[in-house]
N, C-alpha and C. Protein backbone atom coordinates (compact mmCIF):
# COMPACT_ATOMS: atom_id res chain seq x y z
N UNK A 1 21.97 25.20 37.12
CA UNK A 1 20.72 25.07 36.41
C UNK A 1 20.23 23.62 36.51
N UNK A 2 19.21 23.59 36.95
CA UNK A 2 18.67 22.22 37.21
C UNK A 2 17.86 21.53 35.41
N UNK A 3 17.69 20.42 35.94
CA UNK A 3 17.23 19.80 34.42
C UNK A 3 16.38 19.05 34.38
N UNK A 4 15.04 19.47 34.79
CA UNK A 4 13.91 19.08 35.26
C UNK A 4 13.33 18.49 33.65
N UNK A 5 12.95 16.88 34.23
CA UNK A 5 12.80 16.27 33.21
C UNK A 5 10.62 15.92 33.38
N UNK A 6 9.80 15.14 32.19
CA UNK A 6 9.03 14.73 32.92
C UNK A 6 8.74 13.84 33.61
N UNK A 7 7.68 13.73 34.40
CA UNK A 7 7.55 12.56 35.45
C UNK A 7 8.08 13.07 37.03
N UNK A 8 9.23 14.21 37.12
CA UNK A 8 10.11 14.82 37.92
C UNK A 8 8.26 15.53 38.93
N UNK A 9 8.96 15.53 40.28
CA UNK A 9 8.10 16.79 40.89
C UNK A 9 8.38 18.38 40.88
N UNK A 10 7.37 19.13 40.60
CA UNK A 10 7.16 20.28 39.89
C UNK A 10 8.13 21.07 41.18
N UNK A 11 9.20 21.75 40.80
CA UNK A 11 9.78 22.75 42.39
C UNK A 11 8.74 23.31 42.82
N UNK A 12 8.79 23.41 44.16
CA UNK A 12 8.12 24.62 44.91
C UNK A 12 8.18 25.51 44.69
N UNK A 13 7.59 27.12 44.64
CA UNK A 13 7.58 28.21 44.78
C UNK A 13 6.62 28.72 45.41
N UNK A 14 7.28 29.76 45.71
CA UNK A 14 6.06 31.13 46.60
C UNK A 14 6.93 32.28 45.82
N UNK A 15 5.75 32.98 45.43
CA UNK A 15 6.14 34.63 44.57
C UNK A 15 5.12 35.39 44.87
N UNK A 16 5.63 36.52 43.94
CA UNK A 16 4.66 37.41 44.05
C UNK A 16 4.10 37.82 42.23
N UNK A 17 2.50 37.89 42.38
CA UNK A 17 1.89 37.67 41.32
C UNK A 17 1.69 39.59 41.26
N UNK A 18 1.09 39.94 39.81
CA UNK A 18 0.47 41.39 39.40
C UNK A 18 -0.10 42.01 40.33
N UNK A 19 -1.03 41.49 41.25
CA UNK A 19 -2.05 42.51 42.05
C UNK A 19 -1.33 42.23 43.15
N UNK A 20 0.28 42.10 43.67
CA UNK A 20 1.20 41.82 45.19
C UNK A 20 0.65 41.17 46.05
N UNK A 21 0.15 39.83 45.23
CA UNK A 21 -0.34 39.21 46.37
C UNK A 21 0.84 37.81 45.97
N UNK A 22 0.69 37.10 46.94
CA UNK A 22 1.32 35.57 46.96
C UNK A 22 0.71 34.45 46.20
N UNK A 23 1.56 34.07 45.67
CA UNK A 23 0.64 32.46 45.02
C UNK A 23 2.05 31.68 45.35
N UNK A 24 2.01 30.28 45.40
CA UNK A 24 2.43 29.32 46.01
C UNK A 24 2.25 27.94 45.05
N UNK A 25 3.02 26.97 44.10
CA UNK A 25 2.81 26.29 43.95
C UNK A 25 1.66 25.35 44.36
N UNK A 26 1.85 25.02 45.72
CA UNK A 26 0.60 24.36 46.44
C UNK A 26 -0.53 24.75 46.68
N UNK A 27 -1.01 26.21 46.33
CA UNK A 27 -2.32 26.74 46.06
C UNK A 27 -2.72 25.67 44.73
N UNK A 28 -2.22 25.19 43.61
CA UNK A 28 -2.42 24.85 43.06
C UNK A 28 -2.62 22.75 42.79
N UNK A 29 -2.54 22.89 44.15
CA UNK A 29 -2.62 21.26 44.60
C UNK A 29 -4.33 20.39 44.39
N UNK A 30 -4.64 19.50 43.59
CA UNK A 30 -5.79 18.96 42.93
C UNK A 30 -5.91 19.94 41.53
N UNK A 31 -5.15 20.40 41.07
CA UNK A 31 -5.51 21.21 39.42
C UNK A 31 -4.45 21.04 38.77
N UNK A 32 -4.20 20.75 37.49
CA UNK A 32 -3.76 21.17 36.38
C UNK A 32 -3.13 22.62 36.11
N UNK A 33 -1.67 22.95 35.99
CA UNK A 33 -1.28 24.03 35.83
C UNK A 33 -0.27 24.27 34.34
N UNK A 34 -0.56 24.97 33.88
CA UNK A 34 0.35 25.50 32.68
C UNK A 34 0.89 26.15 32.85
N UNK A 35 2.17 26.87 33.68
CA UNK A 35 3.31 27.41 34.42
C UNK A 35 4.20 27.72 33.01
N UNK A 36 4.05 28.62 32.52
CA UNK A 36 4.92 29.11 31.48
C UNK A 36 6.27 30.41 31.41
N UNK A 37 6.55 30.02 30.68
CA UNK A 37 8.08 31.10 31.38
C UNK A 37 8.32 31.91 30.05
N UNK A 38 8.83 33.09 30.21
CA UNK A 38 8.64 34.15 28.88
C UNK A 38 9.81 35.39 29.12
N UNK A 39 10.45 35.53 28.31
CA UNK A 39 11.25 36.80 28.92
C UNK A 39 11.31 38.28 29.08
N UNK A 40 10.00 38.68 28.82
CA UNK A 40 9.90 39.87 28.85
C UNK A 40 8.62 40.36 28.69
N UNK A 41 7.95 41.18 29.45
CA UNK A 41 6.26 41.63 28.97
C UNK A 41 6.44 42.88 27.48
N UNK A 42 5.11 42.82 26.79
CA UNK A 42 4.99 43.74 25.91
C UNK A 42 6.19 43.47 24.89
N UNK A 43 6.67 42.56 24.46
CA UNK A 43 7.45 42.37 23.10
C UNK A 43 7.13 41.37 22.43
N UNK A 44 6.95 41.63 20.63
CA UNK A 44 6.16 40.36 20.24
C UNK A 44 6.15 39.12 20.47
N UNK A 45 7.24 38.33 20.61
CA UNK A 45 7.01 36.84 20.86
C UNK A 45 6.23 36.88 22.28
N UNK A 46 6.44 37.70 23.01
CA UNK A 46 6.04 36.95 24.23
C UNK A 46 4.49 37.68 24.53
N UNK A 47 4.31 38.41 23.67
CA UNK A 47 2.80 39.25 23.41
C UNK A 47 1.80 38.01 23.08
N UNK A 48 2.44 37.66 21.54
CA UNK A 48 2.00 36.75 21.13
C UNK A 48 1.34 35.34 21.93
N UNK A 49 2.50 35.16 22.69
CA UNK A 49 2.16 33.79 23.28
C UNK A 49 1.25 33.83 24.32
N UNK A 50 1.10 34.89 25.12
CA UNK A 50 0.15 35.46 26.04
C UNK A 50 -1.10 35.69 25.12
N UNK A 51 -1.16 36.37 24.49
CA UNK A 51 -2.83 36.32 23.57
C UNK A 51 -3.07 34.98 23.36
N UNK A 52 -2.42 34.13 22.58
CA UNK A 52 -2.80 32.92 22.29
C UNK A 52 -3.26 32.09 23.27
N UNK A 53 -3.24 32.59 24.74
CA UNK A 53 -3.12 31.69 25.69
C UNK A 53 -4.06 31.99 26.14
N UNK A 54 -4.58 33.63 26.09
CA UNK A 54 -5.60 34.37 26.49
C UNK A 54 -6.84 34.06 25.39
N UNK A 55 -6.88 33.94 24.34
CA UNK A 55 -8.00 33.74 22.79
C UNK A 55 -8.32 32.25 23.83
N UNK A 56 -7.49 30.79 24.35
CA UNK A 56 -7.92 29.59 24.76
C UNK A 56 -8.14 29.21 26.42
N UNK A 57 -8.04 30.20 26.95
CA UNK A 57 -7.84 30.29 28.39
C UNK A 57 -9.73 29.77 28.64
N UNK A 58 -10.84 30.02 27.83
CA UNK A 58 -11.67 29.00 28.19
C UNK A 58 -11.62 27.54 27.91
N UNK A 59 -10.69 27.66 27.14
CA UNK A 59 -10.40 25.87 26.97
C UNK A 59 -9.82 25.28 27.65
N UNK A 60 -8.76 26.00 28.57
CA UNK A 60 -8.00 25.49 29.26
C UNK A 60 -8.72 25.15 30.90
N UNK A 61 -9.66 26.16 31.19
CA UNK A 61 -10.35 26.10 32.40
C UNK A 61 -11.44 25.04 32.15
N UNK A 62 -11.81 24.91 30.87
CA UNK A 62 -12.90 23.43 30.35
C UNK A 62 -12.13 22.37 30.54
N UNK A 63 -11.09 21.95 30.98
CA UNK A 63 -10.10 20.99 30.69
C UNK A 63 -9.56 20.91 32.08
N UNK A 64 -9.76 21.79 33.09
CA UNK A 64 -9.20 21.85 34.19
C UNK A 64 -8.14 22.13 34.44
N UNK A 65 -7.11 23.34 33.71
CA UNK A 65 -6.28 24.15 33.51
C UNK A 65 -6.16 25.40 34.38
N UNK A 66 -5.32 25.48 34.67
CA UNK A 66 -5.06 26.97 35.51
C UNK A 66 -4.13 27.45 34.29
N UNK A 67 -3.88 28.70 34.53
CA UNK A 67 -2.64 29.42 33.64
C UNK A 67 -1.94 30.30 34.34
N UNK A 68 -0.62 30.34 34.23
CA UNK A 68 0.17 31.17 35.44
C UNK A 68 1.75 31.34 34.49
N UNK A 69 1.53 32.48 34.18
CA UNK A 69 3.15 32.78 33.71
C UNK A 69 4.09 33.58 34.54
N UNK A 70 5.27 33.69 34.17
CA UNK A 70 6.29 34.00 35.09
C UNK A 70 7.39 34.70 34.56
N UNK A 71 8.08 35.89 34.36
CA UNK A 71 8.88 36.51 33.58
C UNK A 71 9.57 37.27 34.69
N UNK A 72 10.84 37.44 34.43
CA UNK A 72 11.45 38.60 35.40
C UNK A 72 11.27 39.73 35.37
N UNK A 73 10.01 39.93 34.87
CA UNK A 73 9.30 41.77 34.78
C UNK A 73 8.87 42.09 36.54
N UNK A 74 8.81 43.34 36.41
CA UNK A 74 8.68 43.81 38.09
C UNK A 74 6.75 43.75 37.96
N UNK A 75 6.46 44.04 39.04
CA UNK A 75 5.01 43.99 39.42
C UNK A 75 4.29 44.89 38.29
N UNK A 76 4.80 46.13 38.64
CA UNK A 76 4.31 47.18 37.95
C UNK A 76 4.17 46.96 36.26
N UNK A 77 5.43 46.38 35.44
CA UNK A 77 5.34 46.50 34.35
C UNK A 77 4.21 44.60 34.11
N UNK A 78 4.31 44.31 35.18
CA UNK A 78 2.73 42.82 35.09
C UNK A 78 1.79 43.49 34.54
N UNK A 79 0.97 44.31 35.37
CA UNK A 79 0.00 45.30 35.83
C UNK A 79 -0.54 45.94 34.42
N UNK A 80 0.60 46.54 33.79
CA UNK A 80 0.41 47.39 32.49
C UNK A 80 0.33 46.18 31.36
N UNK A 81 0.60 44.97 31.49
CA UNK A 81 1.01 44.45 30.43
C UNK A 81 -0.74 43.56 30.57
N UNK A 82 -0.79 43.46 31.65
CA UNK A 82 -1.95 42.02 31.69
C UNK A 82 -3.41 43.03 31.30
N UNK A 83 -3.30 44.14 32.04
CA UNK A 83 -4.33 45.42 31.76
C UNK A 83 -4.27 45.32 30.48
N UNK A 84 -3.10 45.71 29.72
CA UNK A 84 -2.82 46.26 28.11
C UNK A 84 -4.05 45.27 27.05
N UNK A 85 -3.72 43.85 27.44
CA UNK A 85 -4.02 42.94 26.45
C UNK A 85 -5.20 41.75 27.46
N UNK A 86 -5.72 42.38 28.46
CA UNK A 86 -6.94 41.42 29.17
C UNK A 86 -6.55 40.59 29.12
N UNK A 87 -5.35 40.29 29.71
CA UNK A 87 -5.17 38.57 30.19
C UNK A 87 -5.67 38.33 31.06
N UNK A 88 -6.65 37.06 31.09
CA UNK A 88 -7.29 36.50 32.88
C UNK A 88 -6.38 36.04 33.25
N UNK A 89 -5.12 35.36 33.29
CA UNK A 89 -4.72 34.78 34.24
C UNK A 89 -3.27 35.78 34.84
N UNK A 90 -2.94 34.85 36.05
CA UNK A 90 -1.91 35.86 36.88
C UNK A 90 -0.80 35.83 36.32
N UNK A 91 0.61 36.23 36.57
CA UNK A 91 1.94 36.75 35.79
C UNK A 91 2.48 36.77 37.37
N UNK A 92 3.73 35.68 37.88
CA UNK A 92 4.56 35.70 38.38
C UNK A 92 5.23 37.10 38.06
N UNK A 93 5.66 37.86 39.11
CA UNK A 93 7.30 38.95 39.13
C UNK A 93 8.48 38.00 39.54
N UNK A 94 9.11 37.28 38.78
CA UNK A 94 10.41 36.63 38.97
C UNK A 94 11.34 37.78 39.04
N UNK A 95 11.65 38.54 39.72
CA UNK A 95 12.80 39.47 39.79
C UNK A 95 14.11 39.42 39.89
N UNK A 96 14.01 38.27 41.47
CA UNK A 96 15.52 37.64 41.12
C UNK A 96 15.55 36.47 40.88
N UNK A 97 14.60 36.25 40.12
CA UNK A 97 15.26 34.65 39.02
C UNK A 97 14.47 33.35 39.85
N UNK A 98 14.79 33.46 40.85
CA UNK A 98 14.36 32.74 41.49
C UNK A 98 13.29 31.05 41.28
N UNK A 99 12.06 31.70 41.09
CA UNK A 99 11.16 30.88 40.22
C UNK A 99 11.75 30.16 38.93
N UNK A 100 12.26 30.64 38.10
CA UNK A 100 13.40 30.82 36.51
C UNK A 100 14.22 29.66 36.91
N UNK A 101 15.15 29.74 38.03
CA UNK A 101 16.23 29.24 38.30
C UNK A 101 15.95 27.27 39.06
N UNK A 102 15.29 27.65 39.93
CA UNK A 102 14.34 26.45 40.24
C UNK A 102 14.18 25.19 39.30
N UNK A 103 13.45 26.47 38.04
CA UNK A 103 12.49 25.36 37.08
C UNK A 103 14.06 25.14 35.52
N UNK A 104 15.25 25.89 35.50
CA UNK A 104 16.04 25.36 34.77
C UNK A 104 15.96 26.10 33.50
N UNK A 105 15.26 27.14 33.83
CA UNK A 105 14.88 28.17 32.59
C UNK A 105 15.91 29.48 32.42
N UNK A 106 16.39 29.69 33.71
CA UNK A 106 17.54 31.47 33.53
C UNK A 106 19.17 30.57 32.97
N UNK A 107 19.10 31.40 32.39
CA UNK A 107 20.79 31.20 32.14
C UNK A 107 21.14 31.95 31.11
N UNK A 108 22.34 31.62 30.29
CA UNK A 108 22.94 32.40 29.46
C UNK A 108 22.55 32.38 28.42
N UNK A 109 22.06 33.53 27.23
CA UNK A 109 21.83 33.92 26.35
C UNK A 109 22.27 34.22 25.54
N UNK A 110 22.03 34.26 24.05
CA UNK A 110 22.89 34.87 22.85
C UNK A 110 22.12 35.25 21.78
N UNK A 111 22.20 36.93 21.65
CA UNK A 111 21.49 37.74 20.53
C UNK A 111 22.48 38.23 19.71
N UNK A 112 22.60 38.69 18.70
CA UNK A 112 22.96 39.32 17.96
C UNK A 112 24.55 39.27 18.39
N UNK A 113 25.30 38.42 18.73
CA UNK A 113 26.35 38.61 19.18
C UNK A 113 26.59 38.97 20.64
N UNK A 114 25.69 39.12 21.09
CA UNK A 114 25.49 39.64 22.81
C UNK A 114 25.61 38.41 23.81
N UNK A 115 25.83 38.37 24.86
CA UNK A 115 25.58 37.32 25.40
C UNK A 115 25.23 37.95 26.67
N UNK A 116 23.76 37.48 27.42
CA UNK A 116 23.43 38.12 28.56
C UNK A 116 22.55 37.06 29.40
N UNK A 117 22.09 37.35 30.28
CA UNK A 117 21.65 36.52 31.22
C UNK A 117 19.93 36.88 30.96
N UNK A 118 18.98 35.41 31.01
CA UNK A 118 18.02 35.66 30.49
C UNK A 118 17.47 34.19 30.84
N UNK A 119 15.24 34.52 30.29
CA UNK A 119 14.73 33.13 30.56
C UNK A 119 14.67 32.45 29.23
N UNK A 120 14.80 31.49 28.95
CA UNK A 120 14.48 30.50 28.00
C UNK A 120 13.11 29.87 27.96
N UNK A 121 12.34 30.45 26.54
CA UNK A 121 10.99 30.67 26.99
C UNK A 121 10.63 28.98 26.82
N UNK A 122 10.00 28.63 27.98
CA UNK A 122 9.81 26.97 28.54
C UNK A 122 8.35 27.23 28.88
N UNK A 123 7.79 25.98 28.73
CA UNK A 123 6.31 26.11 29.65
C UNK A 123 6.46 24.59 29.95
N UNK A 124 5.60 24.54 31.08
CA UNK A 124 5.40 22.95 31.98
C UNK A 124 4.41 23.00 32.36
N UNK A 125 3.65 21.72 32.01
CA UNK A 125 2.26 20.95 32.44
C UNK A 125 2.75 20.47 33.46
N UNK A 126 1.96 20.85 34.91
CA UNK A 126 1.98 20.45 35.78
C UNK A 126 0.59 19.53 36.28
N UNK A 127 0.37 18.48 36.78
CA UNK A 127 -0.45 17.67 37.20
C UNK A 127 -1.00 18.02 38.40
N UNK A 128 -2.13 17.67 38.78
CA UNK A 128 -2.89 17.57 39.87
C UNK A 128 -2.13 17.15 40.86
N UNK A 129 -1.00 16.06 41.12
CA UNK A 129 -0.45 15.49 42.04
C UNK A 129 0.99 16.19 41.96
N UNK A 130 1.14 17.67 41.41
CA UNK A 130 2.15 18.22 41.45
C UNK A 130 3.55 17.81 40.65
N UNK A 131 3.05 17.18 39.59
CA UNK A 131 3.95 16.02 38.63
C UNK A 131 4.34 16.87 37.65
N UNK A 132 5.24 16.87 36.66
CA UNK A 132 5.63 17.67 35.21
C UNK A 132 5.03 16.30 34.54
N UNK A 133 4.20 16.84 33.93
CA UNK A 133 3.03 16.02 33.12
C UNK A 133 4.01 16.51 31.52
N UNK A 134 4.78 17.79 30.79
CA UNK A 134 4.60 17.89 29.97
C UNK A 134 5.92 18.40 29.76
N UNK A 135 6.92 18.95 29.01
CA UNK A 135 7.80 20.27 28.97
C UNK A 135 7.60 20.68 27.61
N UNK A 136 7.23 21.61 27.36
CA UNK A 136 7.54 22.17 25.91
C UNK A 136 8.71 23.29 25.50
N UNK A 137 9.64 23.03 25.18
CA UNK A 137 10.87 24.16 24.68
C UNK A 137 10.49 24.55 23.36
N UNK A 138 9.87 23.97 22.68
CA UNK A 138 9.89 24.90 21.30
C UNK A 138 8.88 25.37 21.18
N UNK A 139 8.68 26.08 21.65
CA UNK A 139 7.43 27.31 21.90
C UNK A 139 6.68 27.94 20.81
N UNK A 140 5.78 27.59 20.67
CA UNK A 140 5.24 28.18 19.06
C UNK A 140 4.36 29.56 19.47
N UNK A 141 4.88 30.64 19.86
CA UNK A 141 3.86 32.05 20.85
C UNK A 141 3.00 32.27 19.70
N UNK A 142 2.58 32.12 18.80
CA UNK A 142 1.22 32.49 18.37
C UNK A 142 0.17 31.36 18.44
N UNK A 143 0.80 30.24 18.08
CA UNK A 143 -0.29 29.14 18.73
C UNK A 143 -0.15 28.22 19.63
N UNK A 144 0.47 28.31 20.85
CA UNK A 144 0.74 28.14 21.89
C UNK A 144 -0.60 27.45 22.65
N UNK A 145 -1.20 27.62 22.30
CA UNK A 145 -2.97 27.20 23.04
C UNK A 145 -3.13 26.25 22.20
N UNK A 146 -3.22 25.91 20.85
CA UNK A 146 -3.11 24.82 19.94
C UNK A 146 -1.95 23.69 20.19
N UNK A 147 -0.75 24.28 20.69
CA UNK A 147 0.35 23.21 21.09
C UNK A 147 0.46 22.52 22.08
N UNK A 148 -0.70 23.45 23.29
CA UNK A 148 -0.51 22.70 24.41
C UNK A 148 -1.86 21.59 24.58
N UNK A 149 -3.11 22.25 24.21
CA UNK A 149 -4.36 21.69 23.79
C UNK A 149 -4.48 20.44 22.42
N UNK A 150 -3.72 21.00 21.23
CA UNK A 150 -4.13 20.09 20.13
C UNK A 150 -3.88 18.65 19.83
């Protein structure tokens, strides 16, 4: 697990987004990206943090923001989830971790006594010059647009 600090350059990736198409870190080269990581579509915290992101997603494009999250959900359950709740922006399929693993987010977990393999919900401001401008770990998913904006 890497330990991507700020100031660090943002890893590369190429995935595959909701509608199976490709996006590429470097599509995102001269913009501002909010690259957020979540573990699961359609369950409250991570519902939450997606609406909140979706209610400010004109603030974020006023500001010169892209928005791009990333969860190890498959294409299909993207599709139903971004449909469900009109999110504009795209949803990485991290399937095998990949993207997750890169940015220092998959690893080991602990619920209820369980211990399983999972993302640690992270988001990173990424810069125009491809920089980690930001890291936030303590994730506030209902006002998440206020934490990253306020």
């Amino acid at each position: 697990m890497s330990h991507l600090k700020e100031g660090d350059a943002a890893p590369a990736f190429t995935a595959t987004i909701e509608n199976g198409s490709t996006v590429n870190l470097s599509d995102y080269k001269g913009k501002k990206l909010v690259l957020y990581f979540y573990p699961k579509d359609d369950t409250p915290g991570c519902t939450a943090q997606a609406c909140s992101l979706r209610d400010g997603y004109s603030s974020f494009i006023g500001k010169g923001y892209e928005v791009l999250g990333v969860s190890p959900d498959s294409v299909k359950k993207h599709v139903k989830f971004r449909d469900k709740y009109n999110l504009p922006f795209s949803l990485i399929a991290d399937e095998d971790h990949a993207v997750s693993e890169a940015y220092g987010v998959w690893g080991e977990k602990k619920f209820m006594g369980r211990t399983y393999m999972g993302v640690t919900r992270t988001t990173f401001v990424i810069n125009e010059n491809g920089l980690i401008e930001r890291i936030i770990k303590d994730v506030k998913t209902d006002q998440h647009t206020e934490q990253l904006l306020g």
